[in-house]
C-alpha atoms as a PDB file:
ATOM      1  CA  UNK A   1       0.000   0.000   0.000  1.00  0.00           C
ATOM      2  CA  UNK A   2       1.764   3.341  -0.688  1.00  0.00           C
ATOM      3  CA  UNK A   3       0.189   7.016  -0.742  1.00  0.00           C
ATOM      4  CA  UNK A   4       0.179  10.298  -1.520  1.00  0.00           C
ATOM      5  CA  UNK A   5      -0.687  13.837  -0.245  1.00  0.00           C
ATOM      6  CA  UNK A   6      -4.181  14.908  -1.242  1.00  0.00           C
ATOM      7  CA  UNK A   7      -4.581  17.791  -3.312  1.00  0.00           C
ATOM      8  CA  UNK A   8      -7.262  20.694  -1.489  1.00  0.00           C
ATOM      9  CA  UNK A   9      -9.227  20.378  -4.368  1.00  0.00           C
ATOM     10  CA  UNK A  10      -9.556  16.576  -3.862  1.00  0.00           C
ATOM     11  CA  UNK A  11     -10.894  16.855  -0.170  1.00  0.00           C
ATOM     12  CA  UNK A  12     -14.986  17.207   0.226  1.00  0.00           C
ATOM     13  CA  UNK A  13     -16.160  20.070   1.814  1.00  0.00           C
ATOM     14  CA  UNK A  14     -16.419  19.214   5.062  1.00  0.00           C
ATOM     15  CA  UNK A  15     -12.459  17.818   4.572  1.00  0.00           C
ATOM     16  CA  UNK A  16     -12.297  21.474   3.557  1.00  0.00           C
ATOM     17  CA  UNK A  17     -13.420  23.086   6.413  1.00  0.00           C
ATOM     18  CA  UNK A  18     -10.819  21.225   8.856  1.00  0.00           C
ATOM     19  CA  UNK A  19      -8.114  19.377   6.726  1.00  0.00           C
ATOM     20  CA  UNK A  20      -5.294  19.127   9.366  1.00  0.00           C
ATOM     21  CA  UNK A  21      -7.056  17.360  11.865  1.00  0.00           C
ATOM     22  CA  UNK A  22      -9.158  14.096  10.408  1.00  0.00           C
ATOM     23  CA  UNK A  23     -11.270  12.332  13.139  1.00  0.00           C
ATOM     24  CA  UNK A  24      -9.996   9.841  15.486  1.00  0.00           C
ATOM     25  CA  UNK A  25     -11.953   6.833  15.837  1.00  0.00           C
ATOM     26  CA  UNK A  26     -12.026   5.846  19.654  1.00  0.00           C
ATOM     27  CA  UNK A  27      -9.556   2.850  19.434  1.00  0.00           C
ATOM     28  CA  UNK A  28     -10.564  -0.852  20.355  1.00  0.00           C
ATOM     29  CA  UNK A  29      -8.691  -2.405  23.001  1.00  0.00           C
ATOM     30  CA  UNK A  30      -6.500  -5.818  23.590  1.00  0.00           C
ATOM     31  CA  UNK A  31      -7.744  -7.209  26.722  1.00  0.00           C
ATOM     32  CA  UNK A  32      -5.318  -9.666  27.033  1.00  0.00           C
ATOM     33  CA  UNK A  33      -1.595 -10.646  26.722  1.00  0.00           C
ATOM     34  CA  UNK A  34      -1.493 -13.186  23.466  1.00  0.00           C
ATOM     35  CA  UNK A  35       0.071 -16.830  24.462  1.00  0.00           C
ATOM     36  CA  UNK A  36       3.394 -16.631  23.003  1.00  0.00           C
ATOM     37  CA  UNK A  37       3.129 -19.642  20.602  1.00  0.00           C
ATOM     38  CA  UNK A  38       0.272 -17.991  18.399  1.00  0.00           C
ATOM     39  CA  UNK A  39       2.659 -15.487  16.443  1.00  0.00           C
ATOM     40  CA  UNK A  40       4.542 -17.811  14.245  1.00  0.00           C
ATOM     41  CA  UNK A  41       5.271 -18.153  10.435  1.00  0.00           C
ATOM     42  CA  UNK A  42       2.475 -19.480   9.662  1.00  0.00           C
ATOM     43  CA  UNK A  43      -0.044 -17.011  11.362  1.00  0.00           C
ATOM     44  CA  UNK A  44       1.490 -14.080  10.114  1.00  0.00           C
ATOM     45  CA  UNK A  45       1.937 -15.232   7.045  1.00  0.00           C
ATOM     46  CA  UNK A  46      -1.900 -15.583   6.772  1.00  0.00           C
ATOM     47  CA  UNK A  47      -2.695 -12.377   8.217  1.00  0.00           C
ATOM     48  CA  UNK A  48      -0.225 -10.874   5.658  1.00  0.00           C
ATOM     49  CA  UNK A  49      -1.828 -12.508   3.067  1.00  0.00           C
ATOM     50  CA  UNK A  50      -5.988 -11.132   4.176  1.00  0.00           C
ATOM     51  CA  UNK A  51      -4.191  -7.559   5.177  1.00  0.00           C
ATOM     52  CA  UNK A  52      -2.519  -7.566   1.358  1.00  0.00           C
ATOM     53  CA  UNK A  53      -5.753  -8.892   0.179  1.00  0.00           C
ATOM     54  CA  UNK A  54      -8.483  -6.503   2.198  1.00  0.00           C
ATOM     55  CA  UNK A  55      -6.284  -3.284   1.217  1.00  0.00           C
ATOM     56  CA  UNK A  56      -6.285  -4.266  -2.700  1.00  0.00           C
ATOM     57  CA  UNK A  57      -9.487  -4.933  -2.960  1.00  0.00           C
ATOM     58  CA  UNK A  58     -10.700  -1.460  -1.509  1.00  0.00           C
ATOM     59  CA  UNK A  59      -9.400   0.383  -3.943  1.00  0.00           C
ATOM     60  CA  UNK A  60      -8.100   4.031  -3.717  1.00  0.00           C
ATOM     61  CA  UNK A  61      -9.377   5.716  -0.756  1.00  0.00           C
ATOM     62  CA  UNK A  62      -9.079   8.750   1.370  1.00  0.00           C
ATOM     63  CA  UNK A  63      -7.535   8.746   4.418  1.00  0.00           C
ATOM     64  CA  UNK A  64      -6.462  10.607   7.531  1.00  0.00           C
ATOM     65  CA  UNK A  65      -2.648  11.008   8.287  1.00  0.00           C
ATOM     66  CA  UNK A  66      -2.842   9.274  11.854  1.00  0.00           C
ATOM     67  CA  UNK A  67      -4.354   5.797  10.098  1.00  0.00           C
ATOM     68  CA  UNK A  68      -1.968   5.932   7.443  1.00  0.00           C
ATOM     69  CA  UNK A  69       1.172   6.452   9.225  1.00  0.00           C
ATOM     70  CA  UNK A  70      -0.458   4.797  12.650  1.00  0.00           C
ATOM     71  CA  UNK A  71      -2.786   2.125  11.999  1.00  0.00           C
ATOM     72  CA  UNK A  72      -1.605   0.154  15.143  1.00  0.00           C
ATOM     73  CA  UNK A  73      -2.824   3.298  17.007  1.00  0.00           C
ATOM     74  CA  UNK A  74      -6.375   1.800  15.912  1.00  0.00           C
ATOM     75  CA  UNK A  75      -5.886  -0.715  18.889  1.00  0.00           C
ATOM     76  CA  UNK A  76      -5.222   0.333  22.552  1.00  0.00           C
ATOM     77  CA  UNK A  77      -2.389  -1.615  24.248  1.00  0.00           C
ATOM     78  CA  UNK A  78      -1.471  -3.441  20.743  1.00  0.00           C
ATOM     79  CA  UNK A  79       1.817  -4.324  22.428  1.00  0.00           C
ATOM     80  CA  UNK A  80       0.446  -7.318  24.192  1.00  0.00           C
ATOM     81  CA  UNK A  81      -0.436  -9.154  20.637  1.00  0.00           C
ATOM     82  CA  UNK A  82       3.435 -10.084  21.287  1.00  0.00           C
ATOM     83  CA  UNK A  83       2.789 -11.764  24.443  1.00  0.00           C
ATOM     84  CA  UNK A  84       4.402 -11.299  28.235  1.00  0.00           C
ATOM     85  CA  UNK A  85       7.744 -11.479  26.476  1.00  0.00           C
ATOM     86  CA  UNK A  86       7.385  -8.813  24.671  1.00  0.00           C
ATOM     87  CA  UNK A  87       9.025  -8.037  21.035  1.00  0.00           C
ATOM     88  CA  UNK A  88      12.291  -5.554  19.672  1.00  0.00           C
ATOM     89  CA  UNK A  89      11.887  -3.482  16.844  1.00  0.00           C
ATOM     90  CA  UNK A  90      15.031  -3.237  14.487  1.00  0.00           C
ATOM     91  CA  UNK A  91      15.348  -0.260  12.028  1.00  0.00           C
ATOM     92  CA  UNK A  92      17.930   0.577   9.640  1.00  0.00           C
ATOM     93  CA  UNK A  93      18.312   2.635   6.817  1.00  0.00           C
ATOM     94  CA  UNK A  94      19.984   2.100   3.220  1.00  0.00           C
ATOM     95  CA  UNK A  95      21.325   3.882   0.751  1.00  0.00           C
ATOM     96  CA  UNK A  96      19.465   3.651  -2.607  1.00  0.00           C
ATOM     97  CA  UNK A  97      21.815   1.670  -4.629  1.00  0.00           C
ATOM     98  CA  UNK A  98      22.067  -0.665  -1.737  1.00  0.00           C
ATOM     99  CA  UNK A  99      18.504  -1.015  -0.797  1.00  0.00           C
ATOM    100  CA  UNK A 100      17.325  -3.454  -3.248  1.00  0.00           C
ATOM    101  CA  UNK A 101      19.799  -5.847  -1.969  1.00  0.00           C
ATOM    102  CA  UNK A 102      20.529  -5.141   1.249  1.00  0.00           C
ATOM    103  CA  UNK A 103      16.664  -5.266   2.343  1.00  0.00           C
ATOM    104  CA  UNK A 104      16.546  -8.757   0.458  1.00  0.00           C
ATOM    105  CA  UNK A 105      19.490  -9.963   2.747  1.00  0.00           C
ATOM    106  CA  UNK A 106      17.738  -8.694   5.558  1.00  0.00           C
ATOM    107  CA  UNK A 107      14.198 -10.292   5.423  1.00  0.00           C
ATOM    108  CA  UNK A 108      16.291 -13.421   4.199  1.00  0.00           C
ATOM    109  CA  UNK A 109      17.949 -13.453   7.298  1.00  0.00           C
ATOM    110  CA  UNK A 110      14.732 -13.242   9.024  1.00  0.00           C
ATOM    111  CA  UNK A 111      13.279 -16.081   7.633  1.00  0.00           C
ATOM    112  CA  UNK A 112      16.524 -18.305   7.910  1.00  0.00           C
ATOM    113  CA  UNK A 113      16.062 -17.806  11.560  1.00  0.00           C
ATOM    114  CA  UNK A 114      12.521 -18.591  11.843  1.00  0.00           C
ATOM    115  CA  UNK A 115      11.601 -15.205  12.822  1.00  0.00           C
ATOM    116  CA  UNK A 116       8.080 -14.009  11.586  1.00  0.00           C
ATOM    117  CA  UNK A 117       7.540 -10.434  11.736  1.00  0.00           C
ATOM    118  CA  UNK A 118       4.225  -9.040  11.918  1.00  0.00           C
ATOM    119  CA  UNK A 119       4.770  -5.369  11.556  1.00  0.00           C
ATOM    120  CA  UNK A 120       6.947  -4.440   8.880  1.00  0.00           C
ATOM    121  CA  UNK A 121       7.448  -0.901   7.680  1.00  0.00           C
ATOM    122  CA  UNK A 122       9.413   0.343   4.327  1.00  0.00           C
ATOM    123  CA  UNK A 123       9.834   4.311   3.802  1.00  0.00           C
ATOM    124  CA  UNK A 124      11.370   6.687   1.487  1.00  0.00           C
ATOM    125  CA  UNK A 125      14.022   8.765   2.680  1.00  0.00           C
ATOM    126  CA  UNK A 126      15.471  12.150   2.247  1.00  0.00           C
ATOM    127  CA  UNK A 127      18.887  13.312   3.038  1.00  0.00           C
ATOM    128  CA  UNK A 128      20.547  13.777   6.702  1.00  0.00           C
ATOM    129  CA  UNK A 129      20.957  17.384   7.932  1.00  0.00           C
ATOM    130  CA  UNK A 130      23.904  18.837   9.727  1.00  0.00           C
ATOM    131  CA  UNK A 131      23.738  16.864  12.824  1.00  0.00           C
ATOM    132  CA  UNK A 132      26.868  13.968  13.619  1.00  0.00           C
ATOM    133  CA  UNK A 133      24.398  11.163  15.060  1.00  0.00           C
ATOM    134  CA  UNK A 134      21.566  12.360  12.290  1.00  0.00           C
ATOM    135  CA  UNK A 135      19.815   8.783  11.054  1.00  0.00           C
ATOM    136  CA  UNK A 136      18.279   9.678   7.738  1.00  0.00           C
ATOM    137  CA  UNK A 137      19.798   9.188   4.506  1.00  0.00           C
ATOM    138  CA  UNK A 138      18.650   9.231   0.584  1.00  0.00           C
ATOM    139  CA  UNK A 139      17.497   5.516   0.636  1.00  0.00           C
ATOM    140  CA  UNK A 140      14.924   3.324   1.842  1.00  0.00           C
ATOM    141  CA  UNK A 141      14.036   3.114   6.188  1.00  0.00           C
ATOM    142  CA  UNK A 142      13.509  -0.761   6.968  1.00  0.00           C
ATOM    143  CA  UNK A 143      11.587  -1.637  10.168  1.00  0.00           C
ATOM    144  CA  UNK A 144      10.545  -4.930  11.346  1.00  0.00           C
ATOM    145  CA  UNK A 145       9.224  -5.918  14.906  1.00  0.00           C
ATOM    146  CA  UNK A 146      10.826  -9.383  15.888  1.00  0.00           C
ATOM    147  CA  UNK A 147       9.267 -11.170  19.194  1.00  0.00           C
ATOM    148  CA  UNK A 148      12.776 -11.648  20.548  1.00  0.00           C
ATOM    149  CA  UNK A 149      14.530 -11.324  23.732  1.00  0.00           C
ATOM    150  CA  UNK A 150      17.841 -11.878  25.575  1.00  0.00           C
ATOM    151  CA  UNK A 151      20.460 -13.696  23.801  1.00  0.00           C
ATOM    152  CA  UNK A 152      18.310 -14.060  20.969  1.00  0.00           C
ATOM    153  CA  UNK A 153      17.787 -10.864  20.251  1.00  0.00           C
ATOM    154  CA  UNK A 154      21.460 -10.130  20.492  1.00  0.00           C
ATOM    155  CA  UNK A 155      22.401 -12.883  18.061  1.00  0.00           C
ATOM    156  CA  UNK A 156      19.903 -11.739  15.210  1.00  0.00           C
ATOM    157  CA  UNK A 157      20.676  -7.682  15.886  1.00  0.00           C
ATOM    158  CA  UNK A 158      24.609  -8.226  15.470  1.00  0.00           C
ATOM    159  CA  UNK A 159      23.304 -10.506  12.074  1.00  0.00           C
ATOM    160  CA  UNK A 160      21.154  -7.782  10.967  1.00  0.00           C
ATOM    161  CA  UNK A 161      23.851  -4.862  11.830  1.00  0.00           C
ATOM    162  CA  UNK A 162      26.726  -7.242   9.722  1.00  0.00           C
ATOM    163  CA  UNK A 163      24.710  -7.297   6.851  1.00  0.00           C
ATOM    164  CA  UNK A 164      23.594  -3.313   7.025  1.00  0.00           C
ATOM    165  CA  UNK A 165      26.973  -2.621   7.251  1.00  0.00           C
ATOM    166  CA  UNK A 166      27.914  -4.249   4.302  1.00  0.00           C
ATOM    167  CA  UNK A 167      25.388  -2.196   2.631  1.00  0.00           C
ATOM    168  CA  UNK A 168      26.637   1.151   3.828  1.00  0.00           C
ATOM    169  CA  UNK A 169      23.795   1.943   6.224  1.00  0.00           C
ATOM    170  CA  UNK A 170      23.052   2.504   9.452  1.00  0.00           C
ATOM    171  CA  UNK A 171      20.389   1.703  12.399  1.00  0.00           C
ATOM    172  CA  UNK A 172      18.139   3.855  14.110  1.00  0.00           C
ATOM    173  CA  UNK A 173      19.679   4.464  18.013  1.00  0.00           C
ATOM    174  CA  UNK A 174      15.996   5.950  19.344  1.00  0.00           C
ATOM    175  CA  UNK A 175      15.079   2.086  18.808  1.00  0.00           C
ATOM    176  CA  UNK A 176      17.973   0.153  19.747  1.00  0.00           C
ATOM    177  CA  UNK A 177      18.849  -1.767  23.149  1.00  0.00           C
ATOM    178  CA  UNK A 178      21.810  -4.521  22.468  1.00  0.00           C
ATOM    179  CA  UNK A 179      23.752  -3.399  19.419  1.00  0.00           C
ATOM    180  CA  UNK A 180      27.440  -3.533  20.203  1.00  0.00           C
ATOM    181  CA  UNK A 181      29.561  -0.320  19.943  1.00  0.00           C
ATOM    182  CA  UNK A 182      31.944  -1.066  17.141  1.00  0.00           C
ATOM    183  CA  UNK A 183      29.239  -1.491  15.182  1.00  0.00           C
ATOM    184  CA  UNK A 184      27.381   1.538  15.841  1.00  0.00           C
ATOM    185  CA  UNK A 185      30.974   3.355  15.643  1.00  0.00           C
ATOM    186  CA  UNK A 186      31.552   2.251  11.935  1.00  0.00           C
ATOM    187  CA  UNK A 187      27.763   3.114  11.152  1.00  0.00           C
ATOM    188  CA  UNK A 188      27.859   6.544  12.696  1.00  0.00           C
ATOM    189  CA  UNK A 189      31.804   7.939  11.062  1.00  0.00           C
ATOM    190  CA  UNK A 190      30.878  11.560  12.565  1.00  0.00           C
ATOM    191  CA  UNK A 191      30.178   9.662  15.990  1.00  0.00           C
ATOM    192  CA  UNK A 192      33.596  11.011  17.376  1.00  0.00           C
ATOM    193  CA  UNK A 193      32.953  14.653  16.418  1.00  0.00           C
ATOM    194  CA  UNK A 194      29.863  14.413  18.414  1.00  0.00           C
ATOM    195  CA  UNK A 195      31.775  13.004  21.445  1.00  0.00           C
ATOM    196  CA  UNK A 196      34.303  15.683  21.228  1.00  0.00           C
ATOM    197  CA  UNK A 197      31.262  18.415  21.494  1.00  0.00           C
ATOM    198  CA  UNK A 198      29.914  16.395  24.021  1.00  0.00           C
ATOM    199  CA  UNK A 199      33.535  16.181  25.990  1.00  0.00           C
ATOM    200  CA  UNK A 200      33.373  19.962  25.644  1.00  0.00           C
ATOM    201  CA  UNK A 201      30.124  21.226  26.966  1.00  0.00           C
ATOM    202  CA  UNK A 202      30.015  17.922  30.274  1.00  0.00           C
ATOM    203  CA  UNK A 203      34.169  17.262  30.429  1.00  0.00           C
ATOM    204  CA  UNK A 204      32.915  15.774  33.540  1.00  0.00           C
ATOM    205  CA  UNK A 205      30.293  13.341  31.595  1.00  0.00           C
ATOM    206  CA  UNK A 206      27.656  14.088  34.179  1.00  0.00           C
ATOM    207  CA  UNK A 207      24.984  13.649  31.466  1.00  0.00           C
ATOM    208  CA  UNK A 208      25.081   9.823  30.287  1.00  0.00           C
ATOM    209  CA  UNK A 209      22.449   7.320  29.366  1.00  0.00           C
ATOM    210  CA  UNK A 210      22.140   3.881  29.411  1.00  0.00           C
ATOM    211  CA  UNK A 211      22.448   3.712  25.800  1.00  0.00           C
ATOM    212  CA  UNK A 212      26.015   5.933  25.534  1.00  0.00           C
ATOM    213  CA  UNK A 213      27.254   3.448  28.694  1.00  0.00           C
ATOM    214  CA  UNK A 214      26.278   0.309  26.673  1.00  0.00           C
ATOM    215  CA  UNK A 215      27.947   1.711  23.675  1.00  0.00           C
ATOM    216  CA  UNK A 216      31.093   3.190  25.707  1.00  0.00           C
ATOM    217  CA  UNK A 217      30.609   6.723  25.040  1.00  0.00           C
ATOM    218  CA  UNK A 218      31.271   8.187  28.128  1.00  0.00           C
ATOM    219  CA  UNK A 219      34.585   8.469  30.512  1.00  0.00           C
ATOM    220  CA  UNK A 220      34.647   7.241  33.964  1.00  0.00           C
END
């Protein structure tokens, strides 16, 4: 499914009258944490398949930008489809003449291990601006939630971060928790201008997170 910005002169009239701010249905609710065995291949490979299915046979349509870009937001406390355990979402992005082939690798990998995903998001990207640690790039955003955890998740993330390195991209730190710093550091090749700024302004490193201690970017 891919879209496009409606035109003013495309919206009805009462679109007209309001056009930033579409209604928002009052979302249904999961009541219940999902038994971990019922996401597998096979089940989310079917609901692939009726999703695919239900959205081609609608048609073109009209729709707001929060269902578009947020459909999960449809469903109150969607997190528990993944169960008590829980789930990781990876995201990386790719240059365009490594997209093609480095998302193939990617989902490949996926599937080798087993792995069904059943939220998986592709995007067009723009450029980076000015910033050392800034994410985008002119390419393709990848983004697949993976009911992982532990060791597991560790193993797959270092697979997946192998194989975006190899196609000159780079993952997205707001939604990381166990990548391992060299990575990251050949990923990110401004990362050490950004620690010199940030050795500048805190030379003391009062200001540290989790995620800069996991990665060793801070000084005891």
């Amino acid at each position: 499914m891919s879209g496009r910005h409606l035109a003013e002169d495309e919206l009805t009239p009462e679109q007209r009258r309001n056009p930033y701010t579409p209604p928002t249905p009052k979302p249904r609710r999961m009541p219940f944490d999902l038994p971990g065995f019922v996401l597998n291949r096979w089940t989310v490979a079917a609901f692939n398949e009726l999703y695919y299915r239900r959205q081609a046979a609608r048609g073109s349509f009209s729709s707001g930008w929060q269902g578009f870009f947020s459909p999960l937001d449809a469903i109150a406390d969607w997190n528990r489809l993944y169960g008590r355990r829980g789930f990781i979402q990876y995201q990386c992005v790719l240059p365009l003449e490594e997209a093609d082939a480095g998302i193939e690798r990617l989902l490949d990998r996926i599937r080798q291990r087993g792995k069904a995903s059943f939220l998986a998001v592709l995007k067009r990207m723009g450029p980076a601006n000015e910033a050392p640690l800034s994410f985008p790039m002119e390419g393709y955003t990848l983004a697949v939630d993976l009911p992982l955890h532990g060791s597991e998740a560790e193993r797959m993330v270092t697979d997946l971060n192998d194989i975006t390195l190899e196609h000159a991209g780079r993952i997205y730190l707001a939604k990381d928790a166990v990548s391992r710093g060299d990575q990251v550091r050949a990923m990110y090749p401004r990362l050490e201008e950004w620690l010199a700024l940030k050795a500048r302004i805190d030379p003391q490193w009062h200001f540290r997170s989790r995620l800069s201690q996991r990665l060793g970017w801070h000084h005891d």
